[in-house]
PDB file of N, CA and C in Angstrom:
ATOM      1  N   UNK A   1     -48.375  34.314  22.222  1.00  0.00           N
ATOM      2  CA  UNK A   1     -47.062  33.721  22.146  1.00  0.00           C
ATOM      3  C   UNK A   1     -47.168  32.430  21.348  1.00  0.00           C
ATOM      4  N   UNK A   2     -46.095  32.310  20.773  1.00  0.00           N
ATOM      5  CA  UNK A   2     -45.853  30.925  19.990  1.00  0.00           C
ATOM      6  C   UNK A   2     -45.165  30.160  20.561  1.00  0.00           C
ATOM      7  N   UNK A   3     -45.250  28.544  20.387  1.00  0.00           N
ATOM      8  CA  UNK A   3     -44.541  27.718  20.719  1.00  0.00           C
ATOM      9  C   UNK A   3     -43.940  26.839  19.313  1.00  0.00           C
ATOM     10  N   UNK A   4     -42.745  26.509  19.340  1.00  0.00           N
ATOM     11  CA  UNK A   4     -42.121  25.576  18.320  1.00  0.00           C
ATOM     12  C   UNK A   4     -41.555  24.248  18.616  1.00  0.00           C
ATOM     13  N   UNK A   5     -42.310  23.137  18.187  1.00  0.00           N
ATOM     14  CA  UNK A   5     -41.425  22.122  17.880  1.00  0.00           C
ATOM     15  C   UNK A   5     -40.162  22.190  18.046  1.00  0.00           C
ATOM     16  N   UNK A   6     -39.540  21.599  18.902  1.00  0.00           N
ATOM     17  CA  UNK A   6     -37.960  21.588  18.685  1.00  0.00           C
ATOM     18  C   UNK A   6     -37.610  19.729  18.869  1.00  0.00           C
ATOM     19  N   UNK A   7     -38.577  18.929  19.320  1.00  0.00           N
ATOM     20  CA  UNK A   7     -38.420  17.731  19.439  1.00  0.00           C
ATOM     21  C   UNK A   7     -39.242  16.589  19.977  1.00  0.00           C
ATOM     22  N   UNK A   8     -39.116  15.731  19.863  1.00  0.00           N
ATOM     23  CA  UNK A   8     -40.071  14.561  20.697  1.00  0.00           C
ATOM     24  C   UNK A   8     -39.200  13.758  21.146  1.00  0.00           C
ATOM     25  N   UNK A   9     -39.143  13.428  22.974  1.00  0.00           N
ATOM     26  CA  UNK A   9     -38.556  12.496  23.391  1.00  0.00           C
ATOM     27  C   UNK A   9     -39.507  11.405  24.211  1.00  0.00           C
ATOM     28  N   UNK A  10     -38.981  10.076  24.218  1.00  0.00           N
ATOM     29  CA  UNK A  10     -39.568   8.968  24.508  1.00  0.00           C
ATOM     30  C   UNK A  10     -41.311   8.674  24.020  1.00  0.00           C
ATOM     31  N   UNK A  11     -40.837   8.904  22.858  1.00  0.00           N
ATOM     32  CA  UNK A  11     -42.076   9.041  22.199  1.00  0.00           C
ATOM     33  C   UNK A  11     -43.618   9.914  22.498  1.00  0.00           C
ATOM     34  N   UNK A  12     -43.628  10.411  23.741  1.00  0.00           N
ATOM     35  CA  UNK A  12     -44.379  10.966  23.834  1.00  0.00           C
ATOM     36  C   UNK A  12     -44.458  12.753  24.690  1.00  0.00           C
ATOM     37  N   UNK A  13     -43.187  12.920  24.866  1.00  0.00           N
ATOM     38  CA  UNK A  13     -42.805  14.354  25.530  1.00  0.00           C
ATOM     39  C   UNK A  13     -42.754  14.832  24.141  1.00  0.00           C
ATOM     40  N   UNK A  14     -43.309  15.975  23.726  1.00  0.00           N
ATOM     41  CA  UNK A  14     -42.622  17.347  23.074  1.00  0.00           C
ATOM     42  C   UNK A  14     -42.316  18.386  23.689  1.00  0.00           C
ATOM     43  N   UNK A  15     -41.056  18.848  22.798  1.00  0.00           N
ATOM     44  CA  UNK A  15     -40.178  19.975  23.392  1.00  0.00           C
ATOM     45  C   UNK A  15     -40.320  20.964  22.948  1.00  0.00           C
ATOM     46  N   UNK A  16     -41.162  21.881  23.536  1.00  0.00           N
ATOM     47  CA  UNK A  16     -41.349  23.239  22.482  1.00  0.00           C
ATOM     48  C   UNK A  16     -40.467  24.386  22.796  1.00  0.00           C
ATOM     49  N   UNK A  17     -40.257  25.139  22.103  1.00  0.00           N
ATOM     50  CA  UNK A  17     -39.512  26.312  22.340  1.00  0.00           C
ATOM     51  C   UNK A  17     -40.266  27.431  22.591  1.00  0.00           C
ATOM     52  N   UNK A  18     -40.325  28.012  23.269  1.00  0.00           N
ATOM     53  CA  UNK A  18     -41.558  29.640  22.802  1.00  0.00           C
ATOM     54  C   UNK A  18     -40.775  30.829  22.563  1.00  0.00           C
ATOM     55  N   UNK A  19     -41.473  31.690  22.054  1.00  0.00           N
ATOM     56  CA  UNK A  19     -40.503  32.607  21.357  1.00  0.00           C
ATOM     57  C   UNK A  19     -39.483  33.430  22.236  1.00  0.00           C
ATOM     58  N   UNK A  20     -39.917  33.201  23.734  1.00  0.00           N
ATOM     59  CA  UNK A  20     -38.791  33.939  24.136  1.00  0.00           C
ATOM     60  C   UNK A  20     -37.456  33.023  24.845  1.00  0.00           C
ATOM     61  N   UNK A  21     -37.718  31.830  23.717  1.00  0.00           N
ATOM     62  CA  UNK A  21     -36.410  30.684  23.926  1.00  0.00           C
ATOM     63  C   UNK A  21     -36.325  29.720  25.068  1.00  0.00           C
ATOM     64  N   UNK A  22     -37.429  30.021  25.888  1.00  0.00           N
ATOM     65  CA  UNK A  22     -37.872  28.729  27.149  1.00  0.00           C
ATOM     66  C   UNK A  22     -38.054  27.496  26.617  1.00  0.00           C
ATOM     67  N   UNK A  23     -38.096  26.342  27.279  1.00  0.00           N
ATOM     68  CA  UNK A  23     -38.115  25.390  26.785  1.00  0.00           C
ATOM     69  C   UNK A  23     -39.284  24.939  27.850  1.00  0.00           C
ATOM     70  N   UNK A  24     -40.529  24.224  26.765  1.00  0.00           N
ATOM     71  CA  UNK A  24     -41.561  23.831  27.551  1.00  0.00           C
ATOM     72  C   UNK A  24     -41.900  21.936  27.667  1.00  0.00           C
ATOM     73  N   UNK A  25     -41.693  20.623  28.958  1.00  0.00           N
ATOM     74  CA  UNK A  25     -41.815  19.582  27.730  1.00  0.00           C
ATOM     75  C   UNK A  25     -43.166  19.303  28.048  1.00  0.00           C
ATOM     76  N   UNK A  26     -43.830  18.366  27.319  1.00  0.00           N
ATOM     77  CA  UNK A  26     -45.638  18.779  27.477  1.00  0.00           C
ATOM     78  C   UNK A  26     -46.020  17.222  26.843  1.00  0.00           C
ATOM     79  N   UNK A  27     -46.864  17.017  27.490  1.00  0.00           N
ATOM     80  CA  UNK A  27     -47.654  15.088  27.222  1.00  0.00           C
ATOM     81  C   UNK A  27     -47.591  15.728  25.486  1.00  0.00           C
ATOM     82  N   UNK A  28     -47.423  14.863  24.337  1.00  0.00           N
ATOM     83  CA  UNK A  28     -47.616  14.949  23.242  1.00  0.00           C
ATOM     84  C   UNK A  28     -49.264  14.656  22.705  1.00  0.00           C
ATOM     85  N   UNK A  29     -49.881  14.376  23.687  1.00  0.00           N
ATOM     86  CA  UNK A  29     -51.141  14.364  23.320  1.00  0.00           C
ATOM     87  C   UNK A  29     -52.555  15.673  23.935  1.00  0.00           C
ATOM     88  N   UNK A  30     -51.729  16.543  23.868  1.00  0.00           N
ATOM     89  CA  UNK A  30     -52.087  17.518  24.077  1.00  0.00           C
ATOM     90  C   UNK A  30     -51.493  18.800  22.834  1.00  0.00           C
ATOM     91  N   UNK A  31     -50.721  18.520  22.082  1.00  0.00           N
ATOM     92  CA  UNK A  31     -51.179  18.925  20.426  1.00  0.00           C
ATOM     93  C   UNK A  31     -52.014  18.744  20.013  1.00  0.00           C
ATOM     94  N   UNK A  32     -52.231  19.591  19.269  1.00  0.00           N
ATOM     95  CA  UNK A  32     -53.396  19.112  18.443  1.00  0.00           C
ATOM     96  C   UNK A  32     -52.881  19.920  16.777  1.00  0.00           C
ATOM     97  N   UNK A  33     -53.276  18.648  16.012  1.00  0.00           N
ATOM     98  CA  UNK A  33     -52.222  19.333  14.065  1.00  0.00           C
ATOM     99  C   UNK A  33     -51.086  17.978  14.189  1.00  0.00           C
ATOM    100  N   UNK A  34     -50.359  18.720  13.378  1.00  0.00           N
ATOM    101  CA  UNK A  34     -49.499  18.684  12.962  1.00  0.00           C
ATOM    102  C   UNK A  34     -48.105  18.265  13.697  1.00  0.00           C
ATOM    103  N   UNK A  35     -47.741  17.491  13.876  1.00  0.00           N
ATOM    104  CA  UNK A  35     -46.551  17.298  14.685  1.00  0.00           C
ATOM    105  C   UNK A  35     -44.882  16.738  13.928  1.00  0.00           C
ATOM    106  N   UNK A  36     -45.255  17.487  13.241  1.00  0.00           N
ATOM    107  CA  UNK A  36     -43.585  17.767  12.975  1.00  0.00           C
ATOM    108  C   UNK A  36     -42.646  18.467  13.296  1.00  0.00           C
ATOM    109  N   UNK A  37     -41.772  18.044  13.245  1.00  0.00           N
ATOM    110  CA  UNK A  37     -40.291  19.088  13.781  1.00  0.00           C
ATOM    111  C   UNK A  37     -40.498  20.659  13.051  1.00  0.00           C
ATOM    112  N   UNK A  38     -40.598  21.655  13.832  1.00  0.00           N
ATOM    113  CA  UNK A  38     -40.530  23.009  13.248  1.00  0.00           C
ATOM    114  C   UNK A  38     -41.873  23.456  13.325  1.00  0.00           C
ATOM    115  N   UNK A  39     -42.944  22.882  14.023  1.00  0.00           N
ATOM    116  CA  UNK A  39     -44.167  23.035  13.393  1.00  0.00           C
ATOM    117  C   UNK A  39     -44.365  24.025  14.806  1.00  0.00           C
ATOM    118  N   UNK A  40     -45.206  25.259  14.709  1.00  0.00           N
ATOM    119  CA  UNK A  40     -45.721  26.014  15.899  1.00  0.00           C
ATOM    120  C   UNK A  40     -46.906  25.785  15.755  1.00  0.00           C
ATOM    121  N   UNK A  41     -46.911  26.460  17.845  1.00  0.00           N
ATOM    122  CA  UNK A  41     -48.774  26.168  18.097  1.00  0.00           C
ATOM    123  C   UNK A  41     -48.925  27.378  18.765  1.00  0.00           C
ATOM    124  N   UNK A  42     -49.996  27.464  19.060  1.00  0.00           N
ATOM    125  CA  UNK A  42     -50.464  28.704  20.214  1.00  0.00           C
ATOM    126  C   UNK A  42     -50.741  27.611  21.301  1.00  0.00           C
ATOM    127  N   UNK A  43     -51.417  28.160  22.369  1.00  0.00           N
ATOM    128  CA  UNK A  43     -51.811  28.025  23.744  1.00  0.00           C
ATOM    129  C   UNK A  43     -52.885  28.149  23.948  1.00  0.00           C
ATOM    130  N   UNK A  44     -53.928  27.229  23.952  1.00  0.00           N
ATOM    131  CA  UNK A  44     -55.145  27.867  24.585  1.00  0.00           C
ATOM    132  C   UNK A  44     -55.725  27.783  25.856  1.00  0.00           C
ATOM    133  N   UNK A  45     -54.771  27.158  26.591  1.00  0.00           N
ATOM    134  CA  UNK A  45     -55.327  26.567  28.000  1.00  0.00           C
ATOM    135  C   UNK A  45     -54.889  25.314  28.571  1.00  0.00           C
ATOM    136  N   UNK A  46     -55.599  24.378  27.277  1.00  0.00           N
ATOM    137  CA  UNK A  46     -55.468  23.083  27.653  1.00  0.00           C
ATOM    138  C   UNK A  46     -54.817  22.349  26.696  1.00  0.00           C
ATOM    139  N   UNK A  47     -54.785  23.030  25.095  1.00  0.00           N
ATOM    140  CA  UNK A  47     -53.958  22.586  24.145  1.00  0.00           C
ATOM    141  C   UNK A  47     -52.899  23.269  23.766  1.00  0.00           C
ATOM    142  N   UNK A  48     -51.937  22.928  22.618  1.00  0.00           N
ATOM    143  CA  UNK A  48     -51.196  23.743  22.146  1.00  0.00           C
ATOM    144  C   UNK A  48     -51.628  23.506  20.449  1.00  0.00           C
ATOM    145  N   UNK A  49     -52.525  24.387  19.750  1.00  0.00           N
ATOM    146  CA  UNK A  49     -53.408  24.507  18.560  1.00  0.00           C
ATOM    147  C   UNK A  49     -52.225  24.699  17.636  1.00  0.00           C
ATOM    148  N   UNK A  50     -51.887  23.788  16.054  1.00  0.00           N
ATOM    149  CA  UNK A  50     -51.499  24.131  15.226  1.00  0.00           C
ATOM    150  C   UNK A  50     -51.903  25.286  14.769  1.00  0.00           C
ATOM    151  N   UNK A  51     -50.846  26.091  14.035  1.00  0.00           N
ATOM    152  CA  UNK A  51     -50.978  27.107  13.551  1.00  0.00           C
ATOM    153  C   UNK A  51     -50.127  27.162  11.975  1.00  0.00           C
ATOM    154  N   UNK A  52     -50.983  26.373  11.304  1.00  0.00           N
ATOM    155  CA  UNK A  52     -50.384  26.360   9.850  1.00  0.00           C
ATOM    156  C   UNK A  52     -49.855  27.849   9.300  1.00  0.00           C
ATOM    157  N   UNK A  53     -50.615  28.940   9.194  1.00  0.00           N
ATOM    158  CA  UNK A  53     -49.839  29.821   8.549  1.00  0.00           C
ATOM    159  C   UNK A  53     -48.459  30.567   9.125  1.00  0.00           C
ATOM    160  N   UNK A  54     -48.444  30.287  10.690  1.00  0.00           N
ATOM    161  CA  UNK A  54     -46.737  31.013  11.502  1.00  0.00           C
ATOM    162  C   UNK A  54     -46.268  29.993  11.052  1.00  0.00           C
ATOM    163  N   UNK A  55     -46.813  28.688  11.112  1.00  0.00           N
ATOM    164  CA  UNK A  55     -45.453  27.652  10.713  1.00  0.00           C
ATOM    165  C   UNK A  55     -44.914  27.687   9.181  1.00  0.00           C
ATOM    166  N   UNK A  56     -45.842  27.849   7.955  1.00  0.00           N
ATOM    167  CA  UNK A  56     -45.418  28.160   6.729  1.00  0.00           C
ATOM    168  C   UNK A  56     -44.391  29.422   6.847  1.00  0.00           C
ATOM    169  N   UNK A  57     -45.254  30.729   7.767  1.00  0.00           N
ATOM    170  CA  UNK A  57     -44.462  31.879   7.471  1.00  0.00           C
ATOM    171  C   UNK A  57     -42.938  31.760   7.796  1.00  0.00           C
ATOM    172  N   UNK A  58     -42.737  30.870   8.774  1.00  0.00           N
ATOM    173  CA  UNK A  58     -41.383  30.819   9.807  1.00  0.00           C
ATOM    174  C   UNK A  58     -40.508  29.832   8.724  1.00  0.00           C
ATOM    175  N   UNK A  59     -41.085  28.850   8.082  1.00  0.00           N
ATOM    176  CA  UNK A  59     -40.093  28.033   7.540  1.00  0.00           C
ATOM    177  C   UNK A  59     -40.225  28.900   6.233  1.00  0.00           C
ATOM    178  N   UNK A  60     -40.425  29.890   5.577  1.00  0.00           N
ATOM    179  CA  UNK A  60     -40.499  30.347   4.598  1.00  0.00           C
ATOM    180  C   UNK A  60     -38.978  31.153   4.846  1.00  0.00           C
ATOM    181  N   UNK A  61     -39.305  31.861   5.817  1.00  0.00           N
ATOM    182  CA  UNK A  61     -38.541  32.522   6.396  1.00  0.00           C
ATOM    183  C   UNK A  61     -36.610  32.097   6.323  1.00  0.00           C
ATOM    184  N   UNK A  62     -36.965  30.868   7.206  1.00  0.00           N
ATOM    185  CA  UNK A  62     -35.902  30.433   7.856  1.00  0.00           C
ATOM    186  C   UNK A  62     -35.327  29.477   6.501  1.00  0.00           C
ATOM    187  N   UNK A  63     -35.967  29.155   4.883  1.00  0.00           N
ATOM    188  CA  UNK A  63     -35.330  29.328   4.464  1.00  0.00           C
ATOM    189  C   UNK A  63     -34.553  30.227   3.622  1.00  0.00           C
ATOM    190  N   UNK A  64     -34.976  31.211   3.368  1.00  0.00           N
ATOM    191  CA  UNK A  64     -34.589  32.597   2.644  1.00  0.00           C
ATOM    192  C   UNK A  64     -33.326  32.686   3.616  1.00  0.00           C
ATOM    193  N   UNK A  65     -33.213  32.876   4.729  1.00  0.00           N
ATOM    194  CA  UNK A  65     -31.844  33.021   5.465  1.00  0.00           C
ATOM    195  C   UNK A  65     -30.914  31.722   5.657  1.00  0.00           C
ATOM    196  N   UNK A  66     -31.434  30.592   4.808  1.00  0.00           N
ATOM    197  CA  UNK A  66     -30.382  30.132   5.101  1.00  0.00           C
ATOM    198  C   UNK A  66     -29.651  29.987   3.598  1.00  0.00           C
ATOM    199  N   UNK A  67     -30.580  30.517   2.524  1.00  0.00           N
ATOM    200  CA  UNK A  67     -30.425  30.741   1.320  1.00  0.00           C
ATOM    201  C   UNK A  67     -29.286  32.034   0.866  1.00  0.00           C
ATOM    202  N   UNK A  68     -29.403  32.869   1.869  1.00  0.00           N
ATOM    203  CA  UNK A  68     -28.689  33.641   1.725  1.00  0.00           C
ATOM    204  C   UNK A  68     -27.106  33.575   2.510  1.00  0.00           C
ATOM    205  N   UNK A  69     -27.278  32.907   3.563  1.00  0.00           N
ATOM    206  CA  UNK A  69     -25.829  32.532   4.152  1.00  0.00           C
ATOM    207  C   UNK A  69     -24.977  31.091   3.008  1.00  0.00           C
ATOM    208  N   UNK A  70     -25.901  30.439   2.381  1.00  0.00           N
ATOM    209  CA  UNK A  70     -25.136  29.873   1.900  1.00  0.00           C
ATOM    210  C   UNK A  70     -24.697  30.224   0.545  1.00  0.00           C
ATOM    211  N   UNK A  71     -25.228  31.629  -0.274  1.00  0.00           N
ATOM    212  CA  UNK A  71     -24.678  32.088  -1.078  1.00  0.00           C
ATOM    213  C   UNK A  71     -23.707  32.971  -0.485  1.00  0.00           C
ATOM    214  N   UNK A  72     -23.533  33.586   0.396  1.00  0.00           N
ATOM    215  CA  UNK A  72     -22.190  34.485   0.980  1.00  0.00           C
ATOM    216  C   UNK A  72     -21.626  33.354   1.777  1.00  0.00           C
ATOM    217  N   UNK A  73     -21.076  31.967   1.627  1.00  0.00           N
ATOM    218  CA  UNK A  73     -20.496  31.212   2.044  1.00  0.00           C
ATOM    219  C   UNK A  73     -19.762  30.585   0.328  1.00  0.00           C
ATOM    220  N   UNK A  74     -20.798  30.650  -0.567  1.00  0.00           N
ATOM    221  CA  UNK A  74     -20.102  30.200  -2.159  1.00  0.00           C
ATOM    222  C   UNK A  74     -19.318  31.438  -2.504  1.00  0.00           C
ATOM    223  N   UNK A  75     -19.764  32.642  -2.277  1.00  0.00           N
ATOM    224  CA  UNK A  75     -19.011  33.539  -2.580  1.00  0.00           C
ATOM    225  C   UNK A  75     -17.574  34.157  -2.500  1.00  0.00           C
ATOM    226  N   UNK A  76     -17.345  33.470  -0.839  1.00  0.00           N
ATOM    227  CA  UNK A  76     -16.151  33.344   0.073  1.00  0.00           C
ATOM    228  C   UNK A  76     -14.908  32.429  -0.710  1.00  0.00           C
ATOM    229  N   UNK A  77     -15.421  31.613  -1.450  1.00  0.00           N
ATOM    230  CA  UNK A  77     -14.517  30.930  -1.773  1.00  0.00           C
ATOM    231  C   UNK A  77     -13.758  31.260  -3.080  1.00  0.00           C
TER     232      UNK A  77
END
């Protein structure tokens, strides 16, 4: 299972999402990578491990669809 970035509050909670849309909040020092907004990890126990290539694949992703809603939104008009 994956977890996603969805936020950091009081500087040190992150809010992850996992793929089946739970919301997890977790000491922020227990990432390990990358901590940007959007960024996924796995689980190994005791961390939550960056995972550079789901996070490239997902924002690759997520922009192609938003590439495409906003050309059938220019189109509309």
């Amino acid at each position: 299972m994956f977890y996603t970035l969805d936020r950091i509050e009081n500087e040190n909670v992150a809010v992850l999402i996992d793929d089946e849309g739970n919301k997890h909040d977790v000491d922020i020092s227990i990432l390990e990578g990358n901590t940007e907004i959007g960024s996924v990890y796995s689980f190994d126990g005791n961390h939550y491990i960056y995972n550079e290539k789901e996070t490239a694949s997902r924002r690759s992703s997520n922009s192609e669809k938003l590439r495409k809603l906003m050309s059938k939104a220019k189109n509309r008009k």
